[in-house]
Protein backbone atom coordinates (compact mmCIF):
# COMPACT_ATOMS: atom_id res chain seq x y z
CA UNK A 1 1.45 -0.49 -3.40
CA UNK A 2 0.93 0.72 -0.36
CA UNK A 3 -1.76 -0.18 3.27
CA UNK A 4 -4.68 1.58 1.57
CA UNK A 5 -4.34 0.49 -1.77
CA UNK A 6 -4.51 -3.08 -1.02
CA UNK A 7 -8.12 -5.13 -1.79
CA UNK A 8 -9.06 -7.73 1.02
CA UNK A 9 -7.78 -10.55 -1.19
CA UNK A 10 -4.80 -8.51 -1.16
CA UNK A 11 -4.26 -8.21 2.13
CA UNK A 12 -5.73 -11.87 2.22
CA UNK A 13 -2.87 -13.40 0.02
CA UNK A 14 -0.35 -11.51 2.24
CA UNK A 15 -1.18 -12.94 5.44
CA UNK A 16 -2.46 -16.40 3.40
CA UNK A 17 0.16 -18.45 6.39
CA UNK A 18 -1.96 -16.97 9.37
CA UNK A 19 -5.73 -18.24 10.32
CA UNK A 20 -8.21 -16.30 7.85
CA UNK A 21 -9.42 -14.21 10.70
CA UNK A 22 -5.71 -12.31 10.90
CA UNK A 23 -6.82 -10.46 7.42
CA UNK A 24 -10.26 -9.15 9.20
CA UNK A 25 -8.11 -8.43 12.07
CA UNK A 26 -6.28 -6.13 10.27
CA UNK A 27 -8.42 -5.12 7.85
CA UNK A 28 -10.45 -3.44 10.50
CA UNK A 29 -7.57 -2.18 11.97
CA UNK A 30 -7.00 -0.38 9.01
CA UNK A 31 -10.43 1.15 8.05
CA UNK A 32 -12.47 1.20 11.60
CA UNK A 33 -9.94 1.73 14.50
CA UNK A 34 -7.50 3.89 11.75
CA UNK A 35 -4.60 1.86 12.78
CA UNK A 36 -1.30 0.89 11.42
CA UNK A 37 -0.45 -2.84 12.03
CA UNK A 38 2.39 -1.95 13.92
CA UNK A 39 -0.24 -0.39 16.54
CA UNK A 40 -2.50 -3.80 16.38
CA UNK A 41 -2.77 -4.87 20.02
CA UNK A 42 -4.81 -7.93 18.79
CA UNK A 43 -2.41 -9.22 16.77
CA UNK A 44 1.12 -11.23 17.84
CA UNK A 45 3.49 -9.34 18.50
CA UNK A 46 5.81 -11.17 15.98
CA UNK A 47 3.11 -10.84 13.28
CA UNK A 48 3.14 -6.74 13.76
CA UNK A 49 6.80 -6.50 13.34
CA UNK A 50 6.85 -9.00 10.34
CA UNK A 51 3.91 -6.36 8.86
CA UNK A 52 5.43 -3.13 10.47
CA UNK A 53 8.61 -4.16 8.23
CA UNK A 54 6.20 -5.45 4.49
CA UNK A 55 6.18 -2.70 2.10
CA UNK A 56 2.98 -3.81 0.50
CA UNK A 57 1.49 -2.31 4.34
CA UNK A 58 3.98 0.80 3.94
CA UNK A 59 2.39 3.96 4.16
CA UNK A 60 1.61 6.58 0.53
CA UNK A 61 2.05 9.70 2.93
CA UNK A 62 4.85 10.90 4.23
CA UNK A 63 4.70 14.03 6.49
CA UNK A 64 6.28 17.06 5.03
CA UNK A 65 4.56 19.63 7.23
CA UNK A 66 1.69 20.29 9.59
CA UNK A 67 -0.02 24.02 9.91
CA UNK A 68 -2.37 24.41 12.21
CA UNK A 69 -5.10 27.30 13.11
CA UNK A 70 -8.30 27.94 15.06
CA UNK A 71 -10.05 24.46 14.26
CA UNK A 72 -8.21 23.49 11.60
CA UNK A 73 -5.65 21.47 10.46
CA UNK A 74 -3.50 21.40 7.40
CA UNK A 75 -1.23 18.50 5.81
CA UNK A 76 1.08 18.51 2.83
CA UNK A 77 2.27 14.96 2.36
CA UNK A 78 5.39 14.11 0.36
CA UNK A 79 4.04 11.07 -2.09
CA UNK A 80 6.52 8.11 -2.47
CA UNK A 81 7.65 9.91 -6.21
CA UNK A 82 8.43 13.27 -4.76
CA UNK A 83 4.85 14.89 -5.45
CA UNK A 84 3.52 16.37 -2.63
CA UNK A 85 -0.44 16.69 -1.70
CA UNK A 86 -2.39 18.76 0.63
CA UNK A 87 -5.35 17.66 3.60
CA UNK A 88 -7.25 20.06 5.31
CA UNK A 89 -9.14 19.01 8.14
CA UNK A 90 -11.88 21.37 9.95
CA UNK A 91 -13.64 21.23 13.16
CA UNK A 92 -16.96 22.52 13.84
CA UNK A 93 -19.60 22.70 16.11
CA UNK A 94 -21.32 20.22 14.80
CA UNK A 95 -19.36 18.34 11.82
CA UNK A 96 -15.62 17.43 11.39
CA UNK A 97 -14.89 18.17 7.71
CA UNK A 98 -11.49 16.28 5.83
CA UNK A 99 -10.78 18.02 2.71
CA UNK A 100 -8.87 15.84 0.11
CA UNK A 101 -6.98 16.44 -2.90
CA UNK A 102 -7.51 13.88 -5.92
CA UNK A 103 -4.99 15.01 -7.85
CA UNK A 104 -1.21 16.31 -7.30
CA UNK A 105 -1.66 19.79 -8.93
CA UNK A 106 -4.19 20.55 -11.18
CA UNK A 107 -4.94 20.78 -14.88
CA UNK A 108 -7.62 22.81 -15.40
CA UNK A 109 -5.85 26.25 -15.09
CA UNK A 110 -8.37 28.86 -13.01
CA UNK A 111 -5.54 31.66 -12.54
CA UNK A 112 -7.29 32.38 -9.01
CA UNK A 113 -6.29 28.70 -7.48
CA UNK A 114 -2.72 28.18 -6.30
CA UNK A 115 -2.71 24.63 -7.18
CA UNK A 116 -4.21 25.89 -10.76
CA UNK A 117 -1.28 28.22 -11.16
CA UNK A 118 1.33 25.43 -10.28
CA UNK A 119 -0.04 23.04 -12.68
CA UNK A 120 -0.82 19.08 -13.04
CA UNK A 121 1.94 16.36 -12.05
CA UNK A 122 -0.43 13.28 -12.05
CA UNK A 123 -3.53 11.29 -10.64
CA UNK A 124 -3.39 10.36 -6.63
CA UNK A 125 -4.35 6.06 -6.14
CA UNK A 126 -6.79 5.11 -4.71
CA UNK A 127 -5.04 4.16 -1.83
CA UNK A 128 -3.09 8.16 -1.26
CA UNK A 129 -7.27 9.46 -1.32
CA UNK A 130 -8.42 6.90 1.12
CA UNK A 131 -5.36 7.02 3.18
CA UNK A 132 -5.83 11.36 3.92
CA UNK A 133 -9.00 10.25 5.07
CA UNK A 134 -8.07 7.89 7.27
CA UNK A 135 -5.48 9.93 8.61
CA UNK A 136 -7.41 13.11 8.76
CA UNK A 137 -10.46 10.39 10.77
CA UNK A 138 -7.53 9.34 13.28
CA UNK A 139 -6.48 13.05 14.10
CA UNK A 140 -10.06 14.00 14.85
CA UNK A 141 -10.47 10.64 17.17
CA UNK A 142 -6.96 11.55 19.40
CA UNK A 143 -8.76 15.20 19.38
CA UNK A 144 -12.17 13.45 20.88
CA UNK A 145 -14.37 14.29 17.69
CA UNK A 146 -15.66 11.91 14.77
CA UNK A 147 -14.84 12.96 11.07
CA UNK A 148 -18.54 13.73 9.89
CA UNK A 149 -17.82 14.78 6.15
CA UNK A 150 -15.44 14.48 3.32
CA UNK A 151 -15.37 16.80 0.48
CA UNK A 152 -13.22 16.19 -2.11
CA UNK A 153 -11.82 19.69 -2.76
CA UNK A 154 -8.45 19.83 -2.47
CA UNK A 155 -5.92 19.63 -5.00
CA UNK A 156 -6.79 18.71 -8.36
CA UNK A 157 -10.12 18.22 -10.33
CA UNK A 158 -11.82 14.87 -9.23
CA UNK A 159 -13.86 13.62 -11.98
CA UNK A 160 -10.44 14.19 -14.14
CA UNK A 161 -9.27 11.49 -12.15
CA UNK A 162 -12.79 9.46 -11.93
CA UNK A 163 -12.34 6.00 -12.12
CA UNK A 164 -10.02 6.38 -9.02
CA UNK A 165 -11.65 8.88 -6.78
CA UNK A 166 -14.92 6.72 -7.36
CA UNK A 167 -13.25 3.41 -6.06
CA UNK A 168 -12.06 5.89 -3.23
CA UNK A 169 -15.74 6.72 -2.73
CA UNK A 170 -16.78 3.53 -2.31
CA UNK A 171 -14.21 2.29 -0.15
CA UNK A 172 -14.61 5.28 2.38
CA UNK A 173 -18.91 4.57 2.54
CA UNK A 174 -18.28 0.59 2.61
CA UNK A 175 -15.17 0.36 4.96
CA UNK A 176 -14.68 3.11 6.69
CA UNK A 177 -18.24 4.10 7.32
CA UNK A 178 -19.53 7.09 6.03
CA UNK A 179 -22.23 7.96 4.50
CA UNK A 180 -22.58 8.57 1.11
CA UNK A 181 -24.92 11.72 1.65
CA UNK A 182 -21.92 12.92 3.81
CA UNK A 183 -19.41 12.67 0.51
CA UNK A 184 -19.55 15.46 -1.19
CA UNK A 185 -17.19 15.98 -4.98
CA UNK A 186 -16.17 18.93 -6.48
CA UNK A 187 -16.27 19.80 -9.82
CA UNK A 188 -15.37 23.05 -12.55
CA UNK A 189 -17.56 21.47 -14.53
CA UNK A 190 -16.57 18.18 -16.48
CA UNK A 191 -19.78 17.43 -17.53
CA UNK A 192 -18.76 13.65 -19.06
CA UNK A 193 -18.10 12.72 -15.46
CA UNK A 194 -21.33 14.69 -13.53
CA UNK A 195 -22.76 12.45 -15.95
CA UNK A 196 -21.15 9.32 -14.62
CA UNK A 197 -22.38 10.30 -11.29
CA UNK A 198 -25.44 11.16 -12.10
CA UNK A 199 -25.95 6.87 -13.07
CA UNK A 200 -23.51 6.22 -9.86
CA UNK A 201 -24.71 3.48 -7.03
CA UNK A 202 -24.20 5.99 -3.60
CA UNK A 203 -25.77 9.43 -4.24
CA UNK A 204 -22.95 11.65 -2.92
CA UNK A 205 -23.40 15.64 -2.99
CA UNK A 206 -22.15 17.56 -5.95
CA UNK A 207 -20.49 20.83 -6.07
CA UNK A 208 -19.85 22.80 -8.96
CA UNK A 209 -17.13 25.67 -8.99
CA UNK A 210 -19.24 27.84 -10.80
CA UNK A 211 -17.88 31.27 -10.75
CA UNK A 212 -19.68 32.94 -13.14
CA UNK A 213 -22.86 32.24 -14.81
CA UNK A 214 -21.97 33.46 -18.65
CA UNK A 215 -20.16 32.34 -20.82
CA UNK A 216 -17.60 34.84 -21.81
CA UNK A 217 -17.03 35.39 -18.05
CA UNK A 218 -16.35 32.04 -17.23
CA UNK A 219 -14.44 31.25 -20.05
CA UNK A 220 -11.51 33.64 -18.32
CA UNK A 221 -12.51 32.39 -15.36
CA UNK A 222 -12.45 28.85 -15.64
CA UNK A 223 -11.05 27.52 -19.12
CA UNK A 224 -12.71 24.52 -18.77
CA UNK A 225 -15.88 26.27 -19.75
CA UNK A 226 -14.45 26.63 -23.51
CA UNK A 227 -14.75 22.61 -23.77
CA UNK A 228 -17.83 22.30 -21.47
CA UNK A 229 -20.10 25.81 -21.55
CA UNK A 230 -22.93 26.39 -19.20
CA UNK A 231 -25.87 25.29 -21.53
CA UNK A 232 -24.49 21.62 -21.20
CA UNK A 233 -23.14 22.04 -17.79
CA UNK A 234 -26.50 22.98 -16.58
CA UNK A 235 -28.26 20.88 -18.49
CA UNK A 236 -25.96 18.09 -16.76
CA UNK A 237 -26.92 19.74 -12.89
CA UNK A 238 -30.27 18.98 -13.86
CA UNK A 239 -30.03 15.35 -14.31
CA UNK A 240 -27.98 15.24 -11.77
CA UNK A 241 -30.49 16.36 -9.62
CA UNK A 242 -33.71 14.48 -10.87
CA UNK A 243 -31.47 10.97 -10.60
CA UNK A 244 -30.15 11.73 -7.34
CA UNK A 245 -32.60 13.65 -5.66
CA UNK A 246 -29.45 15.38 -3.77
CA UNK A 247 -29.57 19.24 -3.32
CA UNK A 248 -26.66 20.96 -6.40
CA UNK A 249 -24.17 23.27 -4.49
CA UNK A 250 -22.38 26.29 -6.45
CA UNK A 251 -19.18 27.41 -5.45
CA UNK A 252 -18.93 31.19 -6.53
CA UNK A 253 -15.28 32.85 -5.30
CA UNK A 254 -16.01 36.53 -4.53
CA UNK A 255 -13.54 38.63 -6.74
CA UNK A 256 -13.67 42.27 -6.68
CA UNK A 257 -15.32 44.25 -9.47
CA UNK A 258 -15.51 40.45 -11.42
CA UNK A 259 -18.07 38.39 -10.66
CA UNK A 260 -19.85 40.46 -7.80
CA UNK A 261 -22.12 42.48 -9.37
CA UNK A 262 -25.85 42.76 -9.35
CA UNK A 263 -25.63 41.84 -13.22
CA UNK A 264 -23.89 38.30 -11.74
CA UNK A 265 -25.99 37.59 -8.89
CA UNK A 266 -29.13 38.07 -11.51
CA UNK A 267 -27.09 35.36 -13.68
CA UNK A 268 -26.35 32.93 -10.82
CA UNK A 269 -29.97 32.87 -9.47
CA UNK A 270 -31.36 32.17 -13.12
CA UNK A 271 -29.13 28.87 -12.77
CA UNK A 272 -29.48 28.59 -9.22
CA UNK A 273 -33.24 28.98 -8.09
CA UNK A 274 -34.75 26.42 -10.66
CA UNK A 275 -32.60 23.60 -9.43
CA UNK A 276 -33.44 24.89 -5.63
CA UNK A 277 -29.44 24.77 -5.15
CA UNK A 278 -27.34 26.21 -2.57
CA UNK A 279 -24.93 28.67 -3.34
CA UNK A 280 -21.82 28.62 -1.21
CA UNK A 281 -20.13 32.21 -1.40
CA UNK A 282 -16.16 32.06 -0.84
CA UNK A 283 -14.47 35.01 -0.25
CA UNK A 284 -11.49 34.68 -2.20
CA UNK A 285 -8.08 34.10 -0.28
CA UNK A 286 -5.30 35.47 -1.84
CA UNK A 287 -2.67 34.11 -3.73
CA UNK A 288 0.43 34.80 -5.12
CA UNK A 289 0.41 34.66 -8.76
CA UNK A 290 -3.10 36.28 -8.69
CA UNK A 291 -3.34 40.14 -8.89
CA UNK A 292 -7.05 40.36 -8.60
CA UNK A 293 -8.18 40.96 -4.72
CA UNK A 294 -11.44 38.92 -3.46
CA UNK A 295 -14.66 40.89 -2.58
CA UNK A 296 -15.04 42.93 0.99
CA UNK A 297 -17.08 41.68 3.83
CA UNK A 298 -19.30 44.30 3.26
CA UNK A 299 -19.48 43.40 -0.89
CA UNK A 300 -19.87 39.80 -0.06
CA UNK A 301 -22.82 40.39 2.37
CA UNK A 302 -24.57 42.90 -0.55
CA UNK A 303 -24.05 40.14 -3.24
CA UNK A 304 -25.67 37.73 -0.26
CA UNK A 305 -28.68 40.06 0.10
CA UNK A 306 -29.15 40.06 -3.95
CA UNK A 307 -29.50 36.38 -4.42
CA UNK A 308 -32.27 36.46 -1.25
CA UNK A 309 -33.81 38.64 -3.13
CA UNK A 310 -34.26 36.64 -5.91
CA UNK A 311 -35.14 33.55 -4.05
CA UNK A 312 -31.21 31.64 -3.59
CA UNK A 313 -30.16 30.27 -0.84
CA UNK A 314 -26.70 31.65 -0.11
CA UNK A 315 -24.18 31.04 2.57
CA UNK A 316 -21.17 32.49 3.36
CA UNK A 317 -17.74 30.27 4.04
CA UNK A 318 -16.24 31.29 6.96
CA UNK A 319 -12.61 32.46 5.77
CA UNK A 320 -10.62 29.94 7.58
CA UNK A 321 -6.82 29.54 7.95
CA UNK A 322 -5.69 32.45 5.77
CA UNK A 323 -2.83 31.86 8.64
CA UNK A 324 -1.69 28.36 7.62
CA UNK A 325 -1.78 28.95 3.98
CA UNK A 326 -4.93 26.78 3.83
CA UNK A 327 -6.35 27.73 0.67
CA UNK A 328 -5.99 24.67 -2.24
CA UNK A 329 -2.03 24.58 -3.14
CA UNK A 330 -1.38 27.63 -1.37
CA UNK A 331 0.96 25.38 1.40
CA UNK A 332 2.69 23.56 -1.63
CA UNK A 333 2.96 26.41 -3.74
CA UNK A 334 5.10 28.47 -0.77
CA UNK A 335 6.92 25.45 0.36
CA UNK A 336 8.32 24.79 -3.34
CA UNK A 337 6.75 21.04 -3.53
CA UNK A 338 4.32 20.61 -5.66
CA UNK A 339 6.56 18.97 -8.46
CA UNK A 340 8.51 16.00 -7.69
């Protein structure tokens, strides 16, 4: 158990000696001024030493290390087992962006991904997803901005893990505040739980790691795709998209000589350009166990022109933090932490 795990008739039942209004107190202190109770100025100051000292209000993340770059900021958290997890948080113009892992490592085994490569230890709690954003939301208040957007892209596969990244969900739109049309998840393609969101009660944004747009491509690509091929996986985007009404974004990682050819962009816009998706180009960052090298700026801006061409919208992810490690697993991978 930890401070973002606990329901309000948890919290309730913990603090059932004090007036009811202590639990709202600090309830809000948790989720809208992205305090700790030891930090509660409203509250006695016996009552924040006697919660400053609970466990059941203990924190799920422990520090490990902090990177940071040009506008952004990267976290690997030790987890109360050992397993470490990563946060990203990025500052724009116009949006602060958390990036959040749901899982520590990751199952689904894309040879390209760091945390792919290192493999799956387990499921994150509700409480260790909602508790990154919280801290990510509290870093970008001390720095003077509000976090905007939360993508849930970080380690692990999120609809592996659904039942507990939706109660996340839910918790970050109802408590902490944010819109569900600024929640986006990530997906390689589990189509059983695009599905699921496709019926869900907040229409968040979906992204699908896509990577290549046939089969026998993708099945190397992204192994998933032997379980879940592109017929039903598409076939899935679409419902997705006339329940939800949300716009479909496909990841595609620009690898050299793999997926960047005028054969693929063809492929991707046949996919792409009757669900009127976006297709968010990401020029691959390297990694260790990965001999393939991602696509040159001049490459990714051809592939850009093709899909244009043939009536995609395509935008190019600006290549940030290649410095700090910050691709998915890439900080826990060189730090040695990903298993417990």
């Amino acid at each position: 158990m930890s401070r973002y795990e606990l329901s309000r008739a948890d919290l309730a039942a913990l603090l059932a000696d004090q007036p009811r209004y202590r639990a709202d107190q600090v309830w809000e202190g948790l989720y809208r001024r992205l305090c700790p109770p030891a930090e509660l100025s409203n509250l006695p100051a016996g009552l924040r030493r006697r919660l400053a000292a609970d466990p059941a209000l203990a924190p799920a993340l422990e520090l490990a290390k902090e990177t940071t770059s040009t506008g952004t900021v990267k976290w690997l958290w030790r987890l109360a087992d050992g397993a470490s997890i990563e946060t990203v948080l990025m500052t724009y113009r116009q949006r602060v962006t958390a990036c959040v892992s749901s899982q520590a490592g990751c199952a689904m085994g894309c040879g390209f991904c760091a945390t792919g490569q290192a493999g799956f230890t387990r499921h994150l709690a509700v409480g260790e997803m909602v508790e990154q954003v919280a801290r990510a939301a509290h870093r970008a208040a001390v720095d003077g901005r509000r976090l905007s957007n939360v993508v849930f892209m970080g380690m692990g596969e999120p609809l592996a893990n659904y039942d507990r990244v939706w109660a996340a969900i839910e918790r970050i739109h109802d408590e902490i505040g944010l819109s569900a049309r600024h929640v986006t998840v990530s997906t390689v393609g589990l189509v059983p739980g695009i599905r699921r969101l496709s019926e869900a009660r907040l229409p968040v944004n979906l992204a699908v790691s896509l990577h290549a747009a046939n089969d026998e491509l993708r099945d190397r690509l992204v192994p998933i795709n032997r379980r879940y091929p592109l017929a039903g996986l598409v076939a899935a985007c679409h419902r997705y998209f006339e329940r939800t009404r949300r716009r479909i974004s496909f990841e595609w990682a620009l690898i050299d000589g793999v997926n960047d050819r005028p054969v693929d962009a063809g492929e991707l816009a046949a996919i792409a350009r009757p669900l009127a998706a976006h297709v968010n180009l990401i020029p691959l960052n390297p990694t260790p166990g990965w001999p393939t090298r991602g696509t040159d700026p001049a490459g990714v801006a051809r592939f850009q022109a093709l899909l244009a061409a043939r009536g995609v919208n395509a935008t190019v992810r600006a290549n940030r933090g290649t410095d700090i490690d910050a691709a998915c697993g890439q900080l826990a991978a060189r730090s040695g932490t990903l298993d417990p």
